[in-house]
PDB file of N, CA and C in Angstrom:
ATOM      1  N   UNK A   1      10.029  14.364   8.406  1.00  0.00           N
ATOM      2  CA  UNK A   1       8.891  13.556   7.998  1.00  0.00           C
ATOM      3  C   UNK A   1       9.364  12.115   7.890  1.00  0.00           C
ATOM      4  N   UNK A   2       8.082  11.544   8.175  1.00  0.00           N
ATOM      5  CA  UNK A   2       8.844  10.095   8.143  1.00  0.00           C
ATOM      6  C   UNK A   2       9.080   9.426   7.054  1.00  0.00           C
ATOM      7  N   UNK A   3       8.032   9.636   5.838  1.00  0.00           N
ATOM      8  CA  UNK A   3       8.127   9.009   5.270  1.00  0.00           C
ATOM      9  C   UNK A   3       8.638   9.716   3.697  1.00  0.00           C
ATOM     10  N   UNK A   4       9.945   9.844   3.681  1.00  0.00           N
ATOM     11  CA  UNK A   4      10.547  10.713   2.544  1.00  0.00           C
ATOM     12  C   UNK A   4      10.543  10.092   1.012  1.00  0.00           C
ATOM     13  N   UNK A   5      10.123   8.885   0.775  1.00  0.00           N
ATOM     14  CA  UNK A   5       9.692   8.268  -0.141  1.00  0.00           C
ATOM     15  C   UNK A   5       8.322   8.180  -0.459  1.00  0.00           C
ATOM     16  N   UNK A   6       7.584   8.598   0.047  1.00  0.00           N
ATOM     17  CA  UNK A   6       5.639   8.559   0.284  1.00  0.00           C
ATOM     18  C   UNK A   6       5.426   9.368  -1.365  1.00  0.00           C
ATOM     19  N   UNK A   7       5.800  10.589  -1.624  1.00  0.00           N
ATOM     20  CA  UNK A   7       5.655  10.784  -2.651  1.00  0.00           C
ATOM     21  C   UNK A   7       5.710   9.909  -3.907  1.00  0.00           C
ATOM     22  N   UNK A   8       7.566   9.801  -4.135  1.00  0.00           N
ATOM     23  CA  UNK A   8       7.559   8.914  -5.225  1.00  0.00           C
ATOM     24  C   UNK A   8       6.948   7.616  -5.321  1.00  0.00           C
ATOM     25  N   UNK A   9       6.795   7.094  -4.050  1.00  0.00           N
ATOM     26  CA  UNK A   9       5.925   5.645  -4.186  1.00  0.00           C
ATOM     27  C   UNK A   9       4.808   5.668  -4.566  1.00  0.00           C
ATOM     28  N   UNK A  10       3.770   6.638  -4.234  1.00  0.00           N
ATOM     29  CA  UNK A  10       2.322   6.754  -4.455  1.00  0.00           C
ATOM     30  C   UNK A  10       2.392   7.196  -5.977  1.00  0.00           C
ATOM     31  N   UNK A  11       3.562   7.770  -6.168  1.00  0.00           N
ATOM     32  CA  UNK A  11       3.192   8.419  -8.471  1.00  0.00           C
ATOM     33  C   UNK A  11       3.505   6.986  -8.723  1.00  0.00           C
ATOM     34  N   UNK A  12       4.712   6.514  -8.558  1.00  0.00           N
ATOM     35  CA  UNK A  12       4.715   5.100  -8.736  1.00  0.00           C
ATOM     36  C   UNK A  12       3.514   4.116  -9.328  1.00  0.00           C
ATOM     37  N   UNK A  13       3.061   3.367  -7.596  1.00  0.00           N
ATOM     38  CA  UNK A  13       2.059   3.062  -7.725  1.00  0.00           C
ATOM     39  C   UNK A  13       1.012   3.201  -8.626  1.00  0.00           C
ATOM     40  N   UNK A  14       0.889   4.853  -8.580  1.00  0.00           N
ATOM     41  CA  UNK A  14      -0.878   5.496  -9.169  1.00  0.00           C
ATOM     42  C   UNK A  14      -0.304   4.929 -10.759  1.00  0.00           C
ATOM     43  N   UNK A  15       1.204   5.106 -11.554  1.00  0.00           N
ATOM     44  CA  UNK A  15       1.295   4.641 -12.317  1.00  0.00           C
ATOM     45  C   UNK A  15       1.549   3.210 -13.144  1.00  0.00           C
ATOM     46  N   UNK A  16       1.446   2.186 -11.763  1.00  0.00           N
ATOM     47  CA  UNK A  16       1.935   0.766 -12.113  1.00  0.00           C
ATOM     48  C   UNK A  16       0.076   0.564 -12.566  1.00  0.00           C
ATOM     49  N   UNK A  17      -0.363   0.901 -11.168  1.00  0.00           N
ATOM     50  CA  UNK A  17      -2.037   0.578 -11.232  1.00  0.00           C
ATOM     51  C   UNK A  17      -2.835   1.196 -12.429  1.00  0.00           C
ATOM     52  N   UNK A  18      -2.275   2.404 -13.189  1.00  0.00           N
ATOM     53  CA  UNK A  18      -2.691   2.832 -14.303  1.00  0.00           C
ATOM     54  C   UNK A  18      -2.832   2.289 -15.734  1.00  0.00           C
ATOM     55  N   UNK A  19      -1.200   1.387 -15.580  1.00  0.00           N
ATOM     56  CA  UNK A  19      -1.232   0.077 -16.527  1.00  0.00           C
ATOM     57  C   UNK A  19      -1.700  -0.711 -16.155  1.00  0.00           C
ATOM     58  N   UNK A  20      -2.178  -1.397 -15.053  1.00  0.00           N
ATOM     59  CA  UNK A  20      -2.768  -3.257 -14.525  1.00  0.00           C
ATOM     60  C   UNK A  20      -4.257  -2.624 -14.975  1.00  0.00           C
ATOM     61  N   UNK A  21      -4.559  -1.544 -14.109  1.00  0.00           N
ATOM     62  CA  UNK A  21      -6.128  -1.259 -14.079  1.00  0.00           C
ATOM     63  C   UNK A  21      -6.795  -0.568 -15.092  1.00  0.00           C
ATOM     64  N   UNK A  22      -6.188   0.133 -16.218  1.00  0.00           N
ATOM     65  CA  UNK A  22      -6.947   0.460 -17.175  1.00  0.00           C
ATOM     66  C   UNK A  22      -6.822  -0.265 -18.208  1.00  0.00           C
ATOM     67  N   UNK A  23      -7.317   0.403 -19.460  1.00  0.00           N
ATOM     68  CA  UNK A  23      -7.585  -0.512 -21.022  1.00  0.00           C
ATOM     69  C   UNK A  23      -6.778   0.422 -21.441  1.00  0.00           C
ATOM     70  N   UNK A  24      -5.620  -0.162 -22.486  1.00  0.00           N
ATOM     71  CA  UNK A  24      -4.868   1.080 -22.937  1.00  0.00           C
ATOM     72  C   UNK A  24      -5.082   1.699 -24.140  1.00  0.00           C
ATOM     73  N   UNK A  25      -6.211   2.209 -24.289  1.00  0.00           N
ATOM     74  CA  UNK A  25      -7.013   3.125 -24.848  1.00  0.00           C
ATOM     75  C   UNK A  25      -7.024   3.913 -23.850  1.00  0.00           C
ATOM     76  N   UNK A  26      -8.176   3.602 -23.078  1.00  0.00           N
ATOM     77  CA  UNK A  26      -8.880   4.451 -21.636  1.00  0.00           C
ATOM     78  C   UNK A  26      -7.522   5.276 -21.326  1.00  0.00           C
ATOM     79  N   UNK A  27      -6.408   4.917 -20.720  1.00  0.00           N
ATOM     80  CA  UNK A  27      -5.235   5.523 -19.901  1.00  0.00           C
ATOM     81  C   UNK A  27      -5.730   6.405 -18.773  1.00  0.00           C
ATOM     82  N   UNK A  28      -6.937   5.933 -18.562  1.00  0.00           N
ATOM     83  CA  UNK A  28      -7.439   6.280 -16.905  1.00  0.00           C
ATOM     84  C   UNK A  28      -7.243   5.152 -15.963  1.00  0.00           C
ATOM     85  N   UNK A  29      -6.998   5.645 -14.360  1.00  0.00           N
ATOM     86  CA  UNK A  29      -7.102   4.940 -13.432  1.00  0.00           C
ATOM     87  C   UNK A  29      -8.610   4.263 -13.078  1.00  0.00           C
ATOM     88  N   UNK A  30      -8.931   3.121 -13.141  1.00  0.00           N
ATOM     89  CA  UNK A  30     -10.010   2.791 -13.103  1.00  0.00           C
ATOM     90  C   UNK A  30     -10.340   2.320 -11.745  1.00  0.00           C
ATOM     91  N   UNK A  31     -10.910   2.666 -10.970  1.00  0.00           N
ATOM     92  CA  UNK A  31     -11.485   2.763  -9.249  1.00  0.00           C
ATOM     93  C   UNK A  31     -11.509   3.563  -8.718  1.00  0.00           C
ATOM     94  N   UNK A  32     -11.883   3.349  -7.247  1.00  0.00           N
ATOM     95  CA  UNK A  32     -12.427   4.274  -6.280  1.00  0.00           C
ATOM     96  C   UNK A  32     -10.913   4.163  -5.447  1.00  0.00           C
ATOM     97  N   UNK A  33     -10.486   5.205  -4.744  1.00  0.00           N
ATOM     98  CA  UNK A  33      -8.951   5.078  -3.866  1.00  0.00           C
ATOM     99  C   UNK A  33      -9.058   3.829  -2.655  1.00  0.00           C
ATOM    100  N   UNK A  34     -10.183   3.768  -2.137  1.00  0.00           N
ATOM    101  CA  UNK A  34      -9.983   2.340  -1.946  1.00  0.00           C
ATOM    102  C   UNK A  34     -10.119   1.133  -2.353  1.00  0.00           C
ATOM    103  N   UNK A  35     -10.540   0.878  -3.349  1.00  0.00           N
ATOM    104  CA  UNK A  35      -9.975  -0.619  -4.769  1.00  0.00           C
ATOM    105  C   UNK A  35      -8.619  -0.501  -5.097  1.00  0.00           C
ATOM    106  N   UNK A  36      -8.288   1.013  -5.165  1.00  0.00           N
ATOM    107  CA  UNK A  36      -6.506   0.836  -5.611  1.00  0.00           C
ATOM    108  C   UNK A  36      -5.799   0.457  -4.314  1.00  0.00           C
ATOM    109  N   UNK A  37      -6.156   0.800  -3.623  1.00  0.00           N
ATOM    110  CA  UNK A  37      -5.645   0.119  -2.047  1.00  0.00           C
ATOM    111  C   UNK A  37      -5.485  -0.770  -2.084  1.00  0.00           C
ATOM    112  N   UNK A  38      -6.528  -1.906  -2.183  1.00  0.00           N
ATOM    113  CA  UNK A  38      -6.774  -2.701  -2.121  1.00  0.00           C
ATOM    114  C   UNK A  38      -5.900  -3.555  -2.962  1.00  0.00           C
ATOM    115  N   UNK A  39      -6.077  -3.148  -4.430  1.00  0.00           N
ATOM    116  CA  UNK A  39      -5.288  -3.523  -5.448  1.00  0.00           C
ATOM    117  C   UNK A  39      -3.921  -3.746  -4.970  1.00  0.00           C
ATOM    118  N   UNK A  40      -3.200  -2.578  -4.404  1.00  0.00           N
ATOM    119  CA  UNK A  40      -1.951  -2.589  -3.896  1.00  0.00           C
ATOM    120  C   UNK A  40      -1.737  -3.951  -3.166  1.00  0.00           C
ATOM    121  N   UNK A  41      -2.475  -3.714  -1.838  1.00  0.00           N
ATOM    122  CA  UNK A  41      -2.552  -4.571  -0.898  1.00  0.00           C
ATOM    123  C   UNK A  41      -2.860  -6.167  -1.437  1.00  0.00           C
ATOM    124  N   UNK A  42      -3.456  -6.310  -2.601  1.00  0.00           N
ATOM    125  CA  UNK A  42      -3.128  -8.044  -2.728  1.00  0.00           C
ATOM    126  C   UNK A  42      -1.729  -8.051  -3.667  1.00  0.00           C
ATOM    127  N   UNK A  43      -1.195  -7.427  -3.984  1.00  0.00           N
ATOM    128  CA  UNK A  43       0.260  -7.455  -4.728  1.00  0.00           C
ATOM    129  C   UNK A  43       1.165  -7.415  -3.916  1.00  0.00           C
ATOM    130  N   UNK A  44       1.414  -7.325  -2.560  1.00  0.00           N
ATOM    131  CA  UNK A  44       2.152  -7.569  -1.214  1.00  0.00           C
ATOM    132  C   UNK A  44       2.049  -9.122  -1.509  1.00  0.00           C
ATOM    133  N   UNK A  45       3.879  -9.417  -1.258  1.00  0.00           N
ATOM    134  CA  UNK A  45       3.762 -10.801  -0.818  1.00  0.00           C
ATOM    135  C   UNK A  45       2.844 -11.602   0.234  1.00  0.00           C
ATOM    136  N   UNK A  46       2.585 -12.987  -0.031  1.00  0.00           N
ATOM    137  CA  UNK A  46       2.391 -13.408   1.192  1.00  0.00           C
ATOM    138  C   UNK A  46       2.485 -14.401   1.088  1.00  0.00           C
ATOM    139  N   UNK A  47       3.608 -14.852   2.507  1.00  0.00           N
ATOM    140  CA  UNK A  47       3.517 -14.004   3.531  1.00  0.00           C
ATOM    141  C   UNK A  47       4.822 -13.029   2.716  1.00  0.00           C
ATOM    142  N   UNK A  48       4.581 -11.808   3.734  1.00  0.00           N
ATOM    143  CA  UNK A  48       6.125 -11.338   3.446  1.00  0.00           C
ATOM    144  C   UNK A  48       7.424 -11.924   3.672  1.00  0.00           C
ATOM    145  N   UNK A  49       7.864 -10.895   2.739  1.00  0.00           N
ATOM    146  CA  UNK A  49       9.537 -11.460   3.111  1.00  0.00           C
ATOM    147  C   UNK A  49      10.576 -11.532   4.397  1.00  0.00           C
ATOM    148  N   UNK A  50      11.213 -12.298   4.920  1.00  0.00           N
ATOM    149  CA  UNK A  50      11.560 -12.381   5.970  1.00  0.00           C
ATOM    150  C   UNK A  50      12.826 -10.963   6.299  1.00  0.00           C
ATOM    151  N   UNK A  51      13.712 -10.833   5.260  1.00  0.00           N
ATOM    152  CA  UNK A  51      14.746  -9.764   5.058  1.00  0.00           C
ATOM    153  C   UNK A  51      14.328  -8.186   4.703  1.00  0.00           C
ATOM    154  N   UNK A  52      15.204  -7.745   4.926  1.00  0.00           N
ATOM    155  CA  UNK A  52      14.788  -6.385   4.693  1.00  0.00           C
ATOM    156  C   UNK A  52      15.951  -5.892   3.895  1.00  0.00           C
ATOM    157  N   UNK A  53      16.153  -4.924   3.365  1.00  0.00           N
ATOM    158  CA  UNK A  53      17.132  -4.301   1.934  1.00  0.00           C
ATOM    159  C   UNK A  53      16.804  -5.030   0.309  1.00  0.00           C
ATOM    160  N   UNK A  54      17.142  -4.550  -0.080  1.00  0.00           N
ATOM    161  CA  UNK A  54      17.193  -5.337  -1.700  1.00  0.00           C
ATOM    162  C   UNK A  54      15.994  -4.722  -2.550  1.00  0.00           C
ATOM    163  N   UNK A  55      16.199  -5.068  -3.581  1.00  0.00           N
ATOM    164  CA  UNK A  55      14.914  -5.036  -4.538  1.00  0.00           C
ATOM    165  C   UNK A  55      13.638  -5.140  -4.146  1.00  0.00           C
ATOM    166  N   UNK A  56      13.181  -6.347  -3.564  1.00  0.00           N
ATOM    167  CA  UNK A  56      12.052  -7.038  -3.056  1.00  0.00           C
ATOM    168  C   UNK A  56      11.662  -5.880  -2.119  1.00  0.00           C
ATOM    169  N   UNK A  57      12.407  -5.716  -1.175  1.00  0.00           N
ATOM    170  CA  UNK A  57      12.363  -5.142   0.299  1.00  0.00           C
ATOM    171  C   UNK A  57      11.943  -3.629  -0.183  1.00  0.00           C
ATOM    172  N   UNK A  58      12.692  -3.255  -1.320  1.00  0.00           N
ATOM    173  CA  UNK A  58      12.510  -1.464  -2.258  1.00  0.00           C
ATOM    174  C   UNK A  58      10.621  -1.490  -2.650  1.00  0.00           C
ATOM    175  N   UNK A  59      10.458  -2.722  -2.994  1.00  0.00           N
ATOM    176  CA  UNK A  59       9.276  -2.930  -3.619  1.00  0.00           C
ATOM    177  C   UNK A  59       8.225  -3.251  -2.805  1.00  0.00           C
ATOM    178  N   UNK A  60       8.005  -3.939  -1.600  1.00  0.00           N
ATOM    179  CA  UNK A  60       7.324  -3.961  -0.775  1.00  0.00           C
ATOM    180  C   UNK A  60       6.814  -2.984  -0.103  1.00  0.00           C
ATOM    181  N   UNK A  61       8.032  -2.109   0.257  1.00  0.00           N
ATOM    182  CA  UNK A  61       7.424  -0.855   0.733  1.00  0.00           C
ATOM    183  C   UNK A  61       6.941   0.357   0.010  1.00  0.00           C
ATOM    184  N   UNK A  62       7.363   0.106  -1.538  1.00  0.00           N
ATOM    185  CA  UNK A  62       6.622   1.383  -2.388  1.00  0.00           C
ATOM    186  C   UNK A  62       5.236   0.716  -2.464  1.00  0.00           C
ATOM    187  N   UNK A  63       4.848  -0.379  -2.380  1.00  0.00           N
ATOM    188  CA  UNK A  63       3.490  -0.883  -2.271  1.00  0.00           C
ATOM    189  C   UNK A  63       2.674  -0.148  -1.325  1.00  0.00           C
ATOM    190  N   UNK A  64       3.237  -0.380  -0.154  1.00  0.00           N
ATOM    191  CA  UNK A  64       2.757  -0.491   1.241  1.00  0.00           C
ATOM    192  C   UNK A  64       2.539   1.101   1.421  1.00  0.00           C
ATOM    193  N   UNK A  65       3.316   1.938   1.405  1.00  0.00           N
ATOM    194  CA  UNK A  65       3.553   3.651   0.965  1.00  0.00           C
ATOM    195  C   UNK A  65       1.944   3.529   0.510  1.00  0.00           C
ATOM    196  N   UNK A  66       2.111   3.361  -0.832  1.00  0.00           N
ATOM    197  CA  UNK A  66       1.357   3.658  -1.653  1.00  0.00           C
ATOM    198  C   UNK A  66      -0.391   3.034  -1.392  1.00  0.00           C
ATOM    199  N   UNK A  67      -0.404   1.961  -1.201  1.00  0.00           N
ATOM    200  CA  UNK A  67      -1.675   1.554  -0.215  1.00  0.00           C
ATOM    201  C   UNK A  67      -2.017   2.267   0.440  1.00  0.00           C
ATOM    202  N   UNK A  68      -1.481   2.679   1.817  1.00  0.00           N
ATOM    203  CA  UNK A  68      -1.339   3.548   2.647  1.00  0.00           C
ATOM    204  C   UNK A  68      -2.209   4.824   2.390  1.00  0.00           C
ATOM    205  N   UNK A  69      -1.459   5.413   1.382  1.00  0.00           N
ATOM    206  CA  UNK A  69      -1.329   7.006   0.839  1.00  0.00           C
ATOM    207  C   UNK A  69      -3.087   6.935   0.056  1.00  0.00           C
ATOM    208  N   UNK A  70      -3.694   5.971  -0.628  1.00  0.00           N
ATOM    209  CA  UNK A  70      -4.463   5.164  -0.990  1.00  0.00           C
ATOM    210  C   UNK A  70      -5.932   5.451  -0.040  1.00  0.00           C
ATOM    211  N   UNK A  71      -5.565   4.708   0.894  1.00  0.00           N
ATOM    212  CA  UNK A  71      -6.766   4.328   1.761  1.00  0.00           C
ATOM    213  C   UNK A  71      -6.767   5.668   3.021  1.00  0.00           C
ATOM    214  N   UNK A  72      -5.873   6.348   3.098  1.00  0.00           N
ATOM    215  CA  UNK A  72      -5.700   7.368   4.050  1.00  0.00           C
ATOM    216  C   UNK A  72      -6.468   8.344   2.985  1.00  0.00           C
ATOM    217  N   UNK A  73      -6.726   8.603   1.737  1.00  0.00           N
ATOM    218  CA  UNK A  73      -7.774   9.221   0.988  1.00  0.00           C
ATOM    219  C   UNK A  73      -9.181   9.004   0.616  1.00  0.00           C
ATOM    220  N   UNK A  74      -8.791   7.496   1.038  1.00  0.00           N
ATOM    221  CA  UNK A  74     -10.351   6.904   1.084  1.00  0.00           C
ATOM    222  C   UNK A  74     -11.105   7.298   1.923  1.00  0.00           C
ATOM    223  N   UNK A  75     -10.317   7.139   3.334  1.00  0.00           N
ATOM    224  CA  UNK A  75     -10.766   7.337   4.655  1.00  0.00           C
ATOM    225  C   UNK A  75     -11.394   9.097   4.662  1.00  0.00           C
ATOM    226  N   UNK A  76     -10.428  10.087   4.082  1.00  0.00           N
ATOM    227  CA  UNK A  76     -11.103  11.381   4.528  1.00  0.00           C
ATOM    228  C   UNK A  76     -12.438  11.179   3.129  1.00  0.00           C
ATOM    229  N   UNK A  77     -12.990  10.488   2.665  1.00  0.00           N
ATOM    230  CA  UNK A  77     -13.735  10.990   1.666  1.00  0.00           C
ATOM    231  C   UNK A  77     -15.073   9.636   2.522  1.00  0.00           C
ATOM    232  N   UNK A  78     -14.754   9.382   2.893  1.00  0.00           N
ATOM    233  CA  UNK A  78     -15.776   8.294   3.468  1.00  0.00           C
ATOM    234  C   UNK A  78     -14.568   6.932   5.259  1.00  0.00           C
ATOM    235  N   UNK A  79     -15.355   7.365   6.113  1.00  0.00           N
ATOM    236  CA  UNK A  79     -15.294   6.652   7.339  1.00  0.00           C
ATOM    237  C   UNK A  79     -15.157   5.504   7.321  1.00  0.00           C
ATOM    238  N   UNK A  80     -15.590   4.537   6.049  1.00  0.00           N
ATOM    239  CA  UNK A  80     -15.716   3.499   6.762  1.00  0.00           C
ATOM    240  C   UNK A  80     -14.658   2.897   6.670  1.00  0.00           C
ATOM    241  N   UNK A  81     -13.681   3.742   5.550  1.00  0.00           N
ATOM    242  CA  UNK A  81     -12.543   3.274   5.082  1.00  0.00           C
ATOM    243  C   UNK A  81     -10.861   3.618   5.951  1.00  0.00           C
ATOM    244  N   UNK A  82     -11.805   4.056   7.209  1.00  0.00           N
ATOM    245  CA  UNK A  82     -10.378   4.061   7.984  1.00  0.00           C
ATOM    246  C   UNK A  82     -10.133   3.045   9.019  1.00  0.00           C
ATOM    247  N   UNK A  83     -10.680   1.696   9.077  1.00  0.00           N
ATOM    248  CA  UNK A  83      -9.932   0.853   9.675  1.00  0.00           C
ATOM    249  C   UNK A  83      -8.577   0.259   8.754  1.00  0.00           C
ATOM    250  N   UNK A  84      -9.187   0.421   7.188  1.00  0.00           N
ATOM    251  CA  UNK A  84      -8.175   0.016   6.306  1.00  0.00           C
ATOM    252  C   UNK A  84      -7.018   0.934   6.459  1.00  0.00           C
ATOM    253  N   UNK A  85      -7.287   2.105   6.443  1.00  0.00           N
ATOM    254  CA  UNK A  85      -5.842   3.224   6.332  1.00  0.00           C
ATOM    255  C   UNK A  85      -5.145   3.255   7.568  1.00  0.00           C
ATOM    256  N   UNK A  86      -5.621   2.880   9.259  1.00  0.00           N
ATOM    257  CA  UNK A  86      -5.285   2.701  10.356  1.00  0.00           C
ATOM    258  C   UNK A  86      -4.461   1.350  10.441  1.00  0.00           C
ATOM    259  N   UNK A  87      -4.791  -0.025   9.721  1.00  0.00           N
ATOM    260  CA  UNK A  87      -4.237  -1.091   9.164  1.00  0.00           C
ATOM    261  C   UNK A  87      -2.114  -0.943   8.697  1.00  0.00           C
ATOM    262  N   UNK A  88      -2.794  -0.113   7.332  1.00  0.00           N
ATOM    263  CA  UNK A  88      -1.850   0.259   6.907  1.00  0.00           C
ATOM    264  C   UNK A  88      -0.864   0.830   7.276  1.00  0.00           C
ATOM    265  N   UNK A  89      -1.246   2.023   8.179  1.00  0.00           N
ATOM    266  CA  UNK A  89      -0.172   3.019   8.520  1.00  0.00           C
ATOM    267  C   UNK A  89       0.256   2.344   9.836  1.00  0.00           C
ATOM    268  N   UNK A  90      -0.155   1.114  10.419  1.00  0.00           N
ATOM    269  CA  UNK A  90       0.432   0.566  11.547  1.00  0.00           C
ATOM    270  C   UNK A  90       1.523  -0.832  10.770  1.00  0.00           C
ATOM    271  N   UNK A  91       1.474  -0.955   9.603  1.00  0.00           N
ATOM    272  CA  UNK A  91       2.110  -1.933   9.070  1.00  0.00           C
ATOM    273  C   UNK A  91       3.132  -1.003   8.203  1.00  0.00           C
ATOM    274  N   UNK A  92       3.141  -0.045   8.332  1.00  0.00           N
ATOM    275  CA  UNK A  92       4.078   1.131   7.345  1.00  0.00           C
ATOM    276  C   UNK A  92       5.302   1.542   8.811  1.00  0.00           C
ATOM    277  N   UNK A  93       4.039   1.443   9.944  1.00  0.00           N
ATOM    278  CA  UNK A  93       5.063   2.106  10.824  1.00  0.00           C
ATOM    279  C   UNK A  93       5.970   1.549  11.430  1.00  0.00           C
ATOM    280  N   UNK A  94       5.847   0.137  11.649  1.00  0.00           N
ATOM    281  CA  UNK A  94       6.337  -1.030  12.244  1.00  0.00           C
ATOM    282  C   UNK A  94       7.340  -1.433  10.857  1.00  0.00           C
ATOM    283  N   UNK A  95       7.266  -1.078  10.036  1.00  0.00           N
ATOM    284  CA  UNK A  95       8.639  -1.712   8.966  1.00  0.00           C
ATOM    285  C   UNK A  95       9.413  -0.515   9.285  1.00  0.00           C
ATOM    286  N   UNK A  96       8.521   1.095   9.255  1.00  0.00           N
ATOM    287  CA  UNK A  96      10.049   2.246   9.957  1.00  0.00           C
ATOM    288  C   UNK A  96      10.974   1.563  10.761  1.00  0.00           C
ATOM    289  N   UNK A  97      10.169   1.363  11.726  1.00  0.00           N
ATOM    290  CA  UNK A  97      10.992   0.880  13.194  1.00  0.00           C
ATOM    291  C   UNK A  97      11.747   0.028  13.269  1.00  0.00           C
ATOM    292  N   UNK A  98      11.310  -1.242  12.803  1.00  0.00           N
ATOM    293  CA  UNK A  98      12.101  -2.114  12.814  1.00  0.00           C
ATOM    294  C   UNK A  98      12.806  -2.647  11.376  1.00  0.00           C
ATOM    295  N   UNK A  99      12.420  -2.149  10.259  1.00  0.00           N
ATOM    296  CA  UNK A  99      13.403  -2.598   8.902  1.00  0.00           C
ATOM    297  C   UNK A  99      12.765  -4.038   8.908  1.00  0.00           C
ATOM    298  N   UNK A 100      11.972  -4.861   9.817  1.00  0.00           N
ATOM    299  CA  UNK A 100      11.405  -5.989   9.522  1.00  0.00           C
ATOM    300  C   UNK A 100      10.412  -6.668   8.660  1.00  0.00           C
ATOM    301  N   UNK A 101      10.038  -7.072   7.741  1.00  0.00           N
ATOM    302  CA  UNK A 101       8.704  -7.228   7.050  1.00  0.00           C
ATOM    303  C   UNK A 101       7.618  -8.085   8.235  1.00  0.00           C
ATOM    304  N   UNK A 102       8.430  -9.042   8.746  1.00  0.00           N
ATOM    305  CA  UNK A 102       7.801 -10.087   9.421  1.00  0.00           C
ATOM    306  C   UNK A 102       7.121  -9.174  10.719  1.00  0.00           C
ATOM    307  N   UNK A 103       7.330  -8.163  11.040  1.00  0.00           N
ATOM    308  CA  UNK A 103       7.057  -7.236  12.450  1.00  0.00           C
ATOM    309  C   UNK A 103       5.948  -6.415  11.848  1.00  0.00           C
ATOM    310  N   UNK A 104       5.798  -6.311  10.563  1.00  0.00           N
ATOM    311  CA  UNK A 104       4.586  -5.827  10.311  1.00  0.00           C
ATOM    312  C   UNK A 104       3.028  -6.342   9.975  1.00  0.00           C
ATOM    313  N   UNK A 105       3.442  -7.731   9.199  1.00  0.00           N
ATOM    314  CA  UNK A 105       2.961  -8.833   8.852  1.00  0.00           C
ATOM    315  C   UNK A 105       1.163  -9.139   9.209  1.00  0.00           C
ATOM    316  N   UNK A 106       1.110  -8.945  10.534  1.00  0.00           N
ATOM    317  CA  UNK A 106      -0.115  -9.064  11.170  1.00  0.00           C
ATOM    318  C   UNK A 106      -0.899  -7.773  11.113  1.00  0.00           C
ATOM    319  N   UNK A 107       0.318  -6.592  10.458  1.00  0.00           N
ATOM    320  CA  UNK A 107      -1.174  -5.025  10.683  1.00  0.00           C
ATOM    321  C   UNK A 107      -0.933  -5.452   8.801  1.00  0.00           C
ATOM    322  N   UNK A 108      -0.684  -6.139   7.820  1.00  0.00           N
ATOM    323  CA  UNK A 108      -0.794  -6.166   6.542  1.00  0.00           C
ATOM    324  C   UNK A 108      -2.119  -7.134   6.674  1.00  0.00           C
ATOM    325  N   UNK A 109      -1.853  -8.546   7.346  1.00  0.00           N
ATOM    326  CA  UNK A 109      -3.084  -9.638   7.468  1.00  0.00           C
ATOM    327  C   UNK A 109      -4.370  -8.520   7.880  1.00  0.00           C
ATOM    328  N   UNK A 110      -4.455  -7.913   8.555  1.00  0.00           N
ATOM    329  CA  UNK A 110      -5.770  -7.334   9.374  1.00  0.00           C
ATOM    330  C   UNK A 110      -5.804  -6.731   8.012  1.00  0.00           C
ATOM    331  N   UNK A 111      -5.322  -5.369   7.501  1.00  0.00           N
ATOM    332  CA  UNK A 111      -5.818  -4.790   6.107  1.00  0.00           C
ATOM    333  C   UNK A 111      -6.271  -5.548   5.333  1.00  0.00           C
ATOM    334  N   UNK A 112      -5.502  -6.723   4.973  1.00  0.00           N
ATOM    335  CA  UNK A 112      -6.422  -7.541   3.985  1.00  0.00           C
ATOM    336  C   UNK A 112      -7.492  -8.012   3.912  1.00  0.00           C
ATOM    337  N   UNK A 113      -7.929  -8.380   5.710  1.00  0.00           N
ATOM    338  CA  UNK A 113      -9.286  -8.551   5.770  1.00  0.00           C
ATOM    339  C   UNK A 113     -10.362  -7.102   6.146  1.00  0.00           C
ATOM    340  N   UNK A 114      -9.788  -6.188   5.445  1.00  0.00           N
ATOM    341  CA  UNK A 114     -10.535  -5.119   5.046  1.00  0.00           C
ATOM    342  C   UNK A 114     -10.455  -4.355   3.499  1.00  0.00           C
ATOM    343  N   UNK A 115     -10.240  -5.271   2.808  1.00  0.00           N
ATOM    344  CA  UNK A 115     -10.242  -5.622   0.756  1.00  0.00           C
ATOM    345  C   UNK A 115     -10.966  -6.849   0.512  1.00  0.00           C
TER     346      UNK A 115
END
């Protein structure tokens, strides 16, 4: 599988977005799986980072995972939301390949103009 981190990034995530997006009373996730997408997706640098390894580079892609994982649930629960998850998983797949942020950059820009 390709993506052997997809798990822990998305509990991650579901739990960073659990603190930004709820009231901590509530301790619910507050949105629909594509707002947390979305959510994800404006917490991506921009532009991205030019390097790949490190902290930053660890963190970009548990974002991006997790967006991903996000809007690919949006998409089976409603259509309209798979240009966003098609976005994603072409900007997830292009950092596999190349370890580049900058090589993905333009399928992150297109997602954004679908948030």
């Amino acid at each position: 599988m390709r993506r052997p981190i997809t798990a822990a990034a998305a509990v991650g995530l579901l739990l960073a977005l659990t603190a930004c997006e709820s009231g901590a009373a509530s301790g619910k996730v507050q949105g629909t799986d594509a707002e947390l997408a979305c959510a994800a997706v404006r917490r991506l640098p921009e532009p991205l980072p030019g390097n790949a390894g490190g902290k930053d580079f660890d963190i970009l892609v548990a974002r991006l995972v997790g967006a991903e994982d996000l809007a690919r649930a949006a998409a089976m629960a409603d259509a309209k939301y798979q240009p966003l998850a098609d976005a994603l998983d072409k900007a997830h797949e292009l950092l596999n390949v190349t370890s580049d942020p900058k090589q993905a950059e333009p399928a992150v820009k297109k997602a954004r103009t679908y948030c």
